[in-house]
Protein backbone atom coordinates (compact mmCIF):
# COMPACT_ATOMS: atom_id res chain seq x y z
CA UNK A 1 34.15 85.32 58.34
CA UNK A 2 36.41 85.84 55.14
CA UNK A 3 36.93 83.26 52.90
CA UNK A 4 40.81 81.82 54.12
CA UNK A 5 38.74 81.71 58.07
CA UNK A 6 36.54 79.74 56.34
CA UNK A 7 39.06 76.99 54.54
CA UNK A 8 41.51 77.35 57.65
CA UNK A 9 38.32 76.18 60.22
CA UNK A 10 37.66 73.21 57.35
CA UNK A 11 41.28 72.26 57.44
CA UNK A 12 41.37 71.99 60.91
CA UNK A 13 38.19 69.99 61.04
CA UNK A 14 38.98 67.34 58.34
CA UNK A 15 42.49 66.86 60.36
CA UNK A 16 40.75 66.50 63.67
CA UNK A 17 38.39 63.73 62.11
CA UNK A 18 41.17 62.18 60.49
CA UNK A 19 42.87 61.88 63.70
CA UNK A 20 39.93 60.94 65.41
CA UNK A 21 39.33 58.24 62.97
CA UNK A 22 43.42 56.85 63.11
CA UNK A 23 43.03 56.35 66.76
CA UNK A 24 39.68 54.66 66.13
CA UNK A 25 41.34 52.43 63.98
CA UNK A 26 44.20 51.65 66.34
CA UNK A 27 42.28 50.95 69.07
CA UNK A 28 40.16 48.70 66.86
CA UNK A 29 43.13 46.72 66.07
CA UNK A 30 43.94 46.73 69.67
CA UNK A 31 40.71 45.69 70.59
CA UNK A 32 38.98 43.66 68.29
CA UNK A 33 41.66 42.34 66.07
CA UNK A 34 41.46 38.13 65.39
CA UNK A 35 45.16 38.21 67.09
CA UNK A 36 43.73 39.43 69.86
CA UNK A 37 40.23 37.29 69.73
CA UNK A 38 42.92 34.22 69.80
CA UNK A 39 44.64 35.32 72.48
CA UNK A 40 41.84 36.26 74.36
CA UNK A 41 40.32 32.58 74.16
CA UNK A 42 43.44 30.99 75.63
CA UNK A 43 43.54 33.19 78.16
CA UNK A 44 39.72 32.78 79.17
CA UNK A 45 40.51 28.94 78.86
CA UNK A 46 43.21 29.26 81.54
CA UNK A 47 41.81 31.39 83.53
CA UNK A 48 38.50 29.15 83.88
CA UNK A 49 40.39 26.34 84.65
CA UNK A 50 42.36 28.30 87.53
CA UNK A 51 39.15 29.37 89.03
CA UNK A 52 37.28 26.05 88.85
CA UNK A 53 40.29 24.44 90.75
CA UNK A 54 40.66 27.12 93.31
CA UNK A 55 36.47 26.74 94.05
CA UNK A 56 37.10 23.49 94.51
CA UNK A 57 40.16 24.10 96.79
CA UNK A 58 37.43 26.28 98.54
CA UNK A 59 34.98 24.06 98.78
CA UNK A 60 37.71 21.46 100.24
CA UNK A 61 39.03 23.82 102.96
CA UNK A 62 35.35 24.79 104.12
CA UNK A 63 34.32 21.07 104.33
CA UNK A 64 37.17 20.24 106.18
CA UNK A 65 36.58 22.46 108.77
CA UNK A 66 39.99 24.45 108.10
CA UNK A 67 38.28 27.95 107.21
CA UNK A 68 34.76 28.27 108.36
CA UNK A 69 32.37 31.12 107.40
CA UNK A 70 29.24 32.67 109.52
CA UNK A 71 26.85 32.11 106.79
CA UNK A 72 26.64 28.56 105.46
CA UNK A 73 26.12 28.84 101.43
CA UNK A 74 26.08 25.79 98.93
CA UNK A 75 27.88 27.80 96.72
CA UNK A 76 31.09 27.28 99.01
CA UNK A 77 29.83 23.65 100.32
CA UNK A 78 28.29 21.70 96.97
CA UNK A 79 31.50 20.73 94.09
CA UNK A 80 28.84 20.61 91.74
CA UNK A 81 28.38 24.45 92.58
CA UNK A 82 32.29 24.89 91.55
CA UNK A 83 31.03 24.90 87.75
CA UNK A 84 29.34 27.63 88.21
CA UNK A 85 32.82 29.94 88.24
CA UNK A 86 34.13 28.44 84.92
CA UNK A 87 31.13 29.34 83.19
CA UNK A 88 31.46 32.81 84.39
CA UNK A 89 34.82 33.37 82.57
CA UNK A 90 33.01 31.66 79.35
CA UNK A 91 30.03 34.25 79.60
CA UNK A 92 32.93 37.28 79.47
CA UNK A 93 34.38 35.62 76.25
CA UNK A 94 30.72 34.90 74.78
CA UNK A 95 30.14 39.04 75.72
CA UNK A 96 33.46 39.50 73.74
CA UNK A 97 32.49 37.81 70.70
CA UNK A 98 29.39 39.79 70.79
CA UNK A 99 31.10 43.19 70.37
CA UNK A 100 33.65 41.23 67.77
CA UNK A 101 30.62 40.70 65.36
CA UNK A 102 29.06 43.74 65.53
CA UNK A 103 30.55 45.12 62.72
CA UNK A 104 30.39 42.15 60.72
CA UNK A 105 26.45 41.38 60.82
CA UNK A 106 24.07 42.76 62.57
CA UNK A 107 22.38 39.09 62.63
CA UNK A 108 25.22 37.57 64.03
CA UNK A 109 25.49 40.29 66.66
CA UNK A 110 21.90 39.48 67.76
CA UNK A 111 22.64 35.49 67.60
CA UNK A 112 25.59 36.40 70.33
CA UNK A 113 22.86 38.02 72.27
CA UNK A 114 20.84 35.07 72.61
CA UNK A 115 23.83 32.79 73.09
CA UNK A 116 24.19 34.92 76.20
CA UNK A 117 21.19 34.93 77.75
CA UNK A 118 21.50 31.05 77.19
CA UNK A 119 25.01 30.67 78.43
CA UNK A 120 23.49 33.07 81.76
CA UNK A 121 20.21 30.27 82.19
CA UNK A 122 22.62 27.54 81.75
CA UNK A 123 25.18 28.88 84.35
CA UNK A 124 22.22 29.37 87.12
CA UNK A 125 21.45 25.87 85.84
CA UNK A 126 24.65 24.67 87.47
CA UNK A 127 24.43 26.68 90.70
CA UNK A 128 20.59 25.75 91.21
CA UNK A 129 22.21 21.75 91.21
CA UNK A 130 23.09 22.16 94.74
CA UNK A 131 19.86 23.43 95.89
CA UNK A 132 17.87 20.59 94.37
CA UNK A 133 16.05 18.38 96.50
CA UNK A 134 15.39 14.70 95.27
CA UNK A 135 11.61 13.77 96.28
CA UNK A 136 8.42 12.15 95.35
CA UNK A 137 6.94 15.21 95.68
CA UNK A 138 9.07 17.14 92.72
CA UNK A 139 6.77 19.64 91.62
CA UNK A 140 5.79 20.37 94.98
CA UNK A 141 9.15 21.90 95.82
CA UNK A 142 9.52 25.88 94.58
CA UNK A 143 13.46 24.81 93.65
CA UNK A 144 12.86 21.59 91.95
CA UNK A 145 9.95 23.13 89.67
CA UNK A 146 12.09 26.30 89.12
CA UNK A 147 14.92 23.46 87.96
CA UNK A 148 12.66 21.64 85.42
CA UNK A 149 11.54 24.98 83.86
CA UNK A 150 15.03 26.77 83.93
CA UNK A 151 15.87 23.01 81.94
CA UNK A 152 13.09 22.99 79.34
CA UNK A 153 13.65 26.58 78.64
CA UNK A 154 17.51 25.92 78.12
CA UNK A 155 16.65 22.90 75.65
CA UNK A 156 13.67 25.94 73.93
CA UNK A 157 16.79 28.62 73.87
CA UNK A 158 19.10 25.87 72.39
CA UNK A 159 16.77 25.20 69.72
CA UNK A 160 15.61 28.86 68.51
CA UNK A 161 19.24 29.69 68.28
CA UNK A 162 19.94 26.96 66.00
CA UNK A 163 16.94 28.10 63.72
CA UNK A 164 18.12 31.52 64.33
CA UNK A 165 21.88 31.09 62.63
CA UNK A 166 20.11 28.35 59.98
CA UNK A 167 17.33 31.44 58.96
CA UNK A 168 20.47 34.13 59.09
CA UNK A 169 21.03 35.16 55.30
CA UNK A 170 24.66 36.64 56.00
CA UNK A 171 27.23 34.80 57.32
CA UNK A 172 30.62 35.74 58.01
CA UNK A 173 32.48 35.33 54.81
CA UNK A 174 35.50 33.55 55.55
CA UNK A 175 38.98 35.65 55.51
CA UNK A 176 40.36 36.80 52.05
CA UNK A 177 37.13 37.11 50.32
CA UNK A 178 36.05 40.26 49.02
CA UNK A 179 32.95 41.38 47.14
CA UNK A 180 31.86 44.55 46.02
CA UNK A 181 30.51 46.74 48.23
CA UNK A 182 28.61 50.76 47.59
CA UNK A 183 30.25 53.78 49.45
CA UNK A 184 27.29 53.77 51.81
CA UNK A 185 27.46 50.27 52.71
CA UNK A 186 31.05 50.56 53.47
CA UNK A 187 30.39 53.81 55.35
CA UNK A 188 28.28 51.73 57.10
CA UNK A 189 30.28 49.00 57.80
CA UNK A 190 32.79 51.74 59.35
CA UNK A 191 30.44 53.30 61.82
CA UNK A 192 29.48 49.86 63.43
CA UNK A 193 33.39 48.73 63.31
CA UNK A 194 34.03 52.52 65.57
CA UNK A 195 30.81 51.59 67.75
CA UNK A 196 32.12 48.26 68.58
CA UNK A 197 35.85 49.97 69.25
CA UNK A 198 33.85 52.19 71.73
CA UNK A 199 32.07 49.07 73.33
CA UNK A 200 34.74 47.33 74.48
CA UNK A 201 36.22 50.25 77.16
CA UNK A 202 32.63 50.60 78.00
CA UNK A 203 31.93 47.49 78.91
CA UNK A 204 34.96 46.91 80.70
CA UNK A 205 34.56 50.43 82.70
CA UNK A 206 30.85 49.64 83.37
CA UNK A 207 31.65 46.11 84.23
CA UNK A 208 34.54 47.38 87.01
CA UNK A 209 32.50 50.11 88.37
CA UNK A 210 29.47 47.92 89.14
CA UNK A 211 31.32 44.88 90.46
CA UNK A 212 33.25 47.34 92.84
CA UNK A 213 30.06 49.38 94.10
CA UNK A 214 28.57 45.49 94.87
CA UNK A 215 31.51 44.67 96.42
CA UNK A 216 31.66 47.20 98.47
CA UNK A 217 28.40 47.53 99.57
CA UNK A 218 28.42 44.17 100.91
CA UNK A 219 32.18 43.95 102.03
CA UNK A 220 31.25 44.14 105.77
CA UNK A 221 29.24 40.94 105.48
CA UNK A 222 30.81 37.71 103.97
CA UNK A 223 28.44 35.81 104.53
CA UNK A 224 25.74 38.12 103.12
CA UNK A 225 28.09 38.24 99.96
CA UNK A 226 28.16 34.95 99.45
CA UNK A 227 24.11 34.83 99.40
CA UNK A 228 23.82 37.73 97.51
CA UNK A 229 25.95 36.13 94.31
CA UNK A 230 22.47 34.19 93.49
CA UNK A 231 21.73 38.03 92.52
CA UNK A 232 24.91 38.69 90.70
CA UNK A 233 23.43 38.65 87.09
CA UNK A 234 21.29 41.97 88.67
CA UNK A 235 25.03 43.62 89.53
CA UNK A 236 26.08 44.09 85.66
CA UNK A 237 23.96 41.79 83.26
CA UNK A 238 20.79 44.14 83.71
CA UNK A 239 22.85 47.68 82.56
CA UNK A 240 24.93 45.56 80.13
CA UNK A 241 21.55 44.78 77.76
CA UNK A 242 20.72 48.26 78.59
CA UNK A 243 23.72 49.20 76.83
CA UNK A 244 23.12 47.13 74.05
CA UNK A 245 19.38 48.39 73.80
CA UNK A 246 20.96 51.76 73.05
CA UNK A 247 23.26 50.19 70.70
CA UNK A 248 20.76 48.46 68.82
CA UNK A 249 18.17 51.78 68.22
CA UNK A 250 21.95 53.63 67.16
CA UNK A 251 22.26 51.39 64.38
CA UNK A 252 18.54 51.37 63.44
CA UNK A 253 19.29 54.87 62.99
CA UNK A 254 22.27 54.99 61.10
CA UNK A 255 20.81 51.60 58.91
CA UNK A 256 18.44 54.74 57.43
CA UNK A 257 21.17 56.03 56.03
CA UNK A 258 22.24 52.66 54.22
CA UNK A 259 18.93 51.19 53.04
CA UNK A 260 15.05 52.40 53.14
CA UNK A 261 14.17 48.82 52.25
CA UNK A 262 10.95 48.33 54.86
CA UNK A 263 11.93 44.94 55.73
CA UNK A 264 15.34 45.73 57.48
CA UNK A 265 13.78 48.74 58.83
CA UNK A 266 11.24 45.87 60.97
CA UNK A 267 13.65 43.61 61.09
CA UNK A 268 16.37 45.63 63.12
CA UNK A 269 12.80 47.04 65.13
CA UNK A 270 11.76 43.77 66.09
CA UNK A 271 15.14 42.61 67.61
CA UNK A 272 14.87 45.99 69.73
CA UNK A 273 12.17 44.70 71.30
CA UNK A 274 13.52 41.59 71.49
CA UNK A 275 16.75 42.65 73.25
CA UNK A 276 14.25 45.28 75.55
CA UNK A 277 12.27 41.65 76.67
CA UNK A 278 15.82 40.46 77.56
CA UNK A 279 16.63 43.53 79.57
CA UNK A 280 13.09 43.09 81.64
CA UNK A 281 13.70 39.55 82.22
CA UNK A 282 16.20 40.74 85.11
CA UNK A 283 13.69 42.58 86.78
CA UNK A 284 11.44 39.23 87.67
CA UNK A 285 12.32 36.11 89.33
CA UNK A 286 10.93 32.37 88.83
CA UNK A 287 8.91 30.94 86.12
CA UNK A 288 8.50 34.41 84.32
CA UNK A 289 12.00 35.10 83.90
CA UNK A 290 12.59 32.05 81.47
CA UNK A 291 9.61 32.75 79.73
CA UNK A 292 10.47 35.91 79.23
CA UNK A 293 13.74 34.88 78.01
CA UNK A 294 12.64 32.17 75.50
CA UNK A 295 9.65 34.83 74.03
CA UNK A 296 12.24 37.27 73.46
CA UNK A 297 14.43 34.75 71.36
CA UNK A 298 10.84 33.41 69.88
CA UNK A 299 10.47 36.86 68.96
CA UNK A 300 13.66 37.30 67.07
CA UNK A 301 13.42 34.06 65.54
CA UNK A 302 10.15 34.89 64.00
CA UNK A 303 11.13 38.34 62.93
CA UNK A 304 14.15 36.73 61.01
CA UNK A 305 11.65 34.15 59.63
CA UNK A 306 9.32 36.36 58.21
CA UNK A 307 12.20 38.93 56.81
CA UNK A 308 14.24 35.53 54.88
CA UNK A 309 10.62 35.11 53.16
CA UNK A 310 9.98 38.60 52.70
CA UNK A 311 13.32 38.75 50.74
CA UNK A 312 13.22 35.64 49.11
CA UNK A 313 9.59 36.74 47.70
CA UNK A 314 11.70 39.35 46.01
CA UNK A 315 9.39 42.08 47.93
CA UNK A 316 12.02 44.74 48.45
CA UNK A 317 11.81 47.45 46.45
CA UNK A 318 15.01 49.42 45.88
CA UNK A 319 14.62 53.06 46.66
CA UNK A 320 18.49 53.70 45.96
CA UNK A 321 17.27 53.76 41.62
CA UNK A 322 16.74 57.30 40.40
CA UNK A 323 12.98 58.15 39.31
CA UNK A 324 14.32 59.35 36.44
CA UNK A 325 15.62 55.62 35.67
CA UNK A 326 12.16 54.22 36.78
CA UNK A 327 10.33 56.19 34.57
CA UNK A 328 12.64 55.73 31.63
CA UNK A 329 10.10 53.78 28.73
CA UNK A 330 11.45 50.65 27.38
CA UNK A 331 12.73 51.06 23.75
CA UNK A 332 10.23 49.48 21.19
CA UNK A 333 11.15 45.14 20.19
CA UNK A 334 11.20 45.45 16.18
CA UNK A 335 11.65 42.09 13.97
CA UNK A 336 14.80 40.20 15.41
CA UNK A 337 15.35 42.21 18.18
CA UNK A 338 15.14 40.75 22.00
CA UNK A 339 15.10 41.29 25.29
CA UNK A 340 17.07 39.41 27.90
CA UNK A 341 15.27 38.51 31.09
CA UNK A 342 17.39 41.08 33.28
CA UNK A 343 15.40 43.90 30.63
CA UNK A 344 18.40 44.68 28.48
CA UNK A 345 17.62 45.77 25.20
CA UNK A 346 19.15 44.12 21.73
CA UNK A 347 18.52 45.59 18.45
CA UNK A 348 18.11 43.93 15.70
CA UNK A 349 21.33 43.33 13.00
CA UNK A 350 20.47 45.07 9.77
CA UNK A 351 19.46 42.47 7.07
CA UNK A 352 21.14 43.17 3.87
CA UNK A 353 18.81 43.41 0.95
CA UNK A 354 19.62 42.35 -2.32
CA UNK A 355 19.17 43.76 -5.84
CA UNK A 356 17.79 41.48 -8.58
């Protein structure tokens, strides 16, 4: 290949990525934008409160007697069961904000994790209500017992998270303030702000696609539908932390590229396996599922414990310096001269000698 091939197939290439990039960008301002995060709150808001009163309306109609259904399901019966549809639409925002952070902290993207997985046990809180059965004999009953532990491990989640966001080391700096940042951290910065952008039509595909197969599997059968919802989290909350598993071990990867410091490195490992104990928890029912829920936030919590200490020890060591600047000797401290505690080097001011 002559030389002009050569610069004509780099020309191309740089204007491809630079393309690619622009409509990265746009769709990142489409996407993830605070405009849009606004917006998208109101209409989560509204359309929660739409759904709660049309459940209810449900509920009302089926009670009644006007519409009647083969299957009898507390879901459609119980109003306290209505607040489980409200919390539905808060769950999608909560998954929202989780892609919105990404790019800002990988902490905070992990704290959204948890808050879901919290917001998920407290919404099967609300639906397990209308199953509960007030005896003397409370612990005797499989649904009252699965009650009291689904509500201690709610109270567990709500206090690791707390911990969590107190032990978190970056927060979101507010709007407008800027602070100097290296070309790889930026670079950085960039690749988890185009991950995110490819998230959200991800999500929302994956999310479509799974509800529709469900749907249609069970479309024959109302009745059957309605019993199957208890399952619902297994429709798109098991591949949607699968996703995010896959997200998390990209951005260990590219995080090599940033830093080499060995406490991120187990840091971003451990909340992997944090977010992989999340994923498994959909695969059990009963007590294990909220224990398996509350050891992977444990988990997390720990790992961010021991990496604030780690840092504040002033353990890391910065493999970014050049040897050549490690090895560099120290000049020699003659009379008068000093050294400041950050190692900088004064010399001394000549002193002026006098003649008799």
């Amino acid at each position: 290949m002559s030389r002009l091939s050569r610069l004509l197939v780099n020309i191309r290439d740089q204007l491809y990525m630079s393309t690619l990039q622009k409509t990265l960008d746009q769709a990142h301002k489409r996407f993830l934008s605070e405009k849009t995060k606004k917006r998208g709150e109101i209409v989560i808001i509204y359309a929660a409160i739409v759904a709660f009163v049309l459940h209810l309306l449900v509920i009302f109609l089926v009670d009644t007697g006007i519409i009647q259904f083969a299957t009898e399901s507390k879901l459609l019966t119980n109003p306290i069961a209505a607040i489980y549809t409200p919390f539905s639409f808060i769950l999608i925002y909560e998954i929202y904000l989780l892609v919105y952070y990404l790019p800002k902290s990988i902490t905070v993207y992990i704290g959204k994790q948890y808050e879901v997985i919290t917001l998920i046990l407290i919404r099967r809180l609300f639906k397990d209500l209308a199953n509960l059965q007030i005896t003397s004999d409370w612990f005797q009953q499989p649904e009252d017992l699965q009650f009291t532990v689904d509500l201690l491990g709610t109270i567990a989640l709500f206090v690791l998270i707390y911990l969590f966001n107190r032990l978190n080391p970056k927060k979101v700096k507010p709007k407008g303030k800027t602070s100097t940042k290296s070309e790889t951290l930026v670079r950085f910065i960039r690749q988890k702000r185009d991950i995110a952008t490819l998230l959200v039509p991800t999500i929302l595909i994956l999310a479509v696609v799974r509800l529709g197969q469900w749907v249609y599997e069970h479309w024959l059968s109302f009745g059957e539908f309605v019993y199957l919802v208890k399952d619902v989290n297994q429709v798109f909350f098991d591949e949607f932390f699968t996703l995010l598993i896959l997200v998390d071990v990209l951005l260990l990867l590219l995080s090599f590229l940033h830093t080499h410091q060995f406490a991120v490195i187990i840091r971003n490992s451990g909340f992997i396996i944090s977010t992989i104990m999340i994923r498994m928890s959909f695969g059990v029912e009963g007590w294990l599922n909220t224990i398996l829920v509350v050891s992977a936030v444990m988990f997390g919590v720990i790992m961010l414990w021991v990496y604030t200490r780690y840092s504040n020890a002033n353990l890391h060591r910065d493999t970014s310096e050049s040897p050549s600047a490690k090895a560099r000797p120290k000049p020699p401290v003659g009379q008068g001269a000093a050294v400041s505690a950050s190692g900088v080097y004064t010399p001394a001011e000549p002193v002026e000698v006098k003649k008799a």
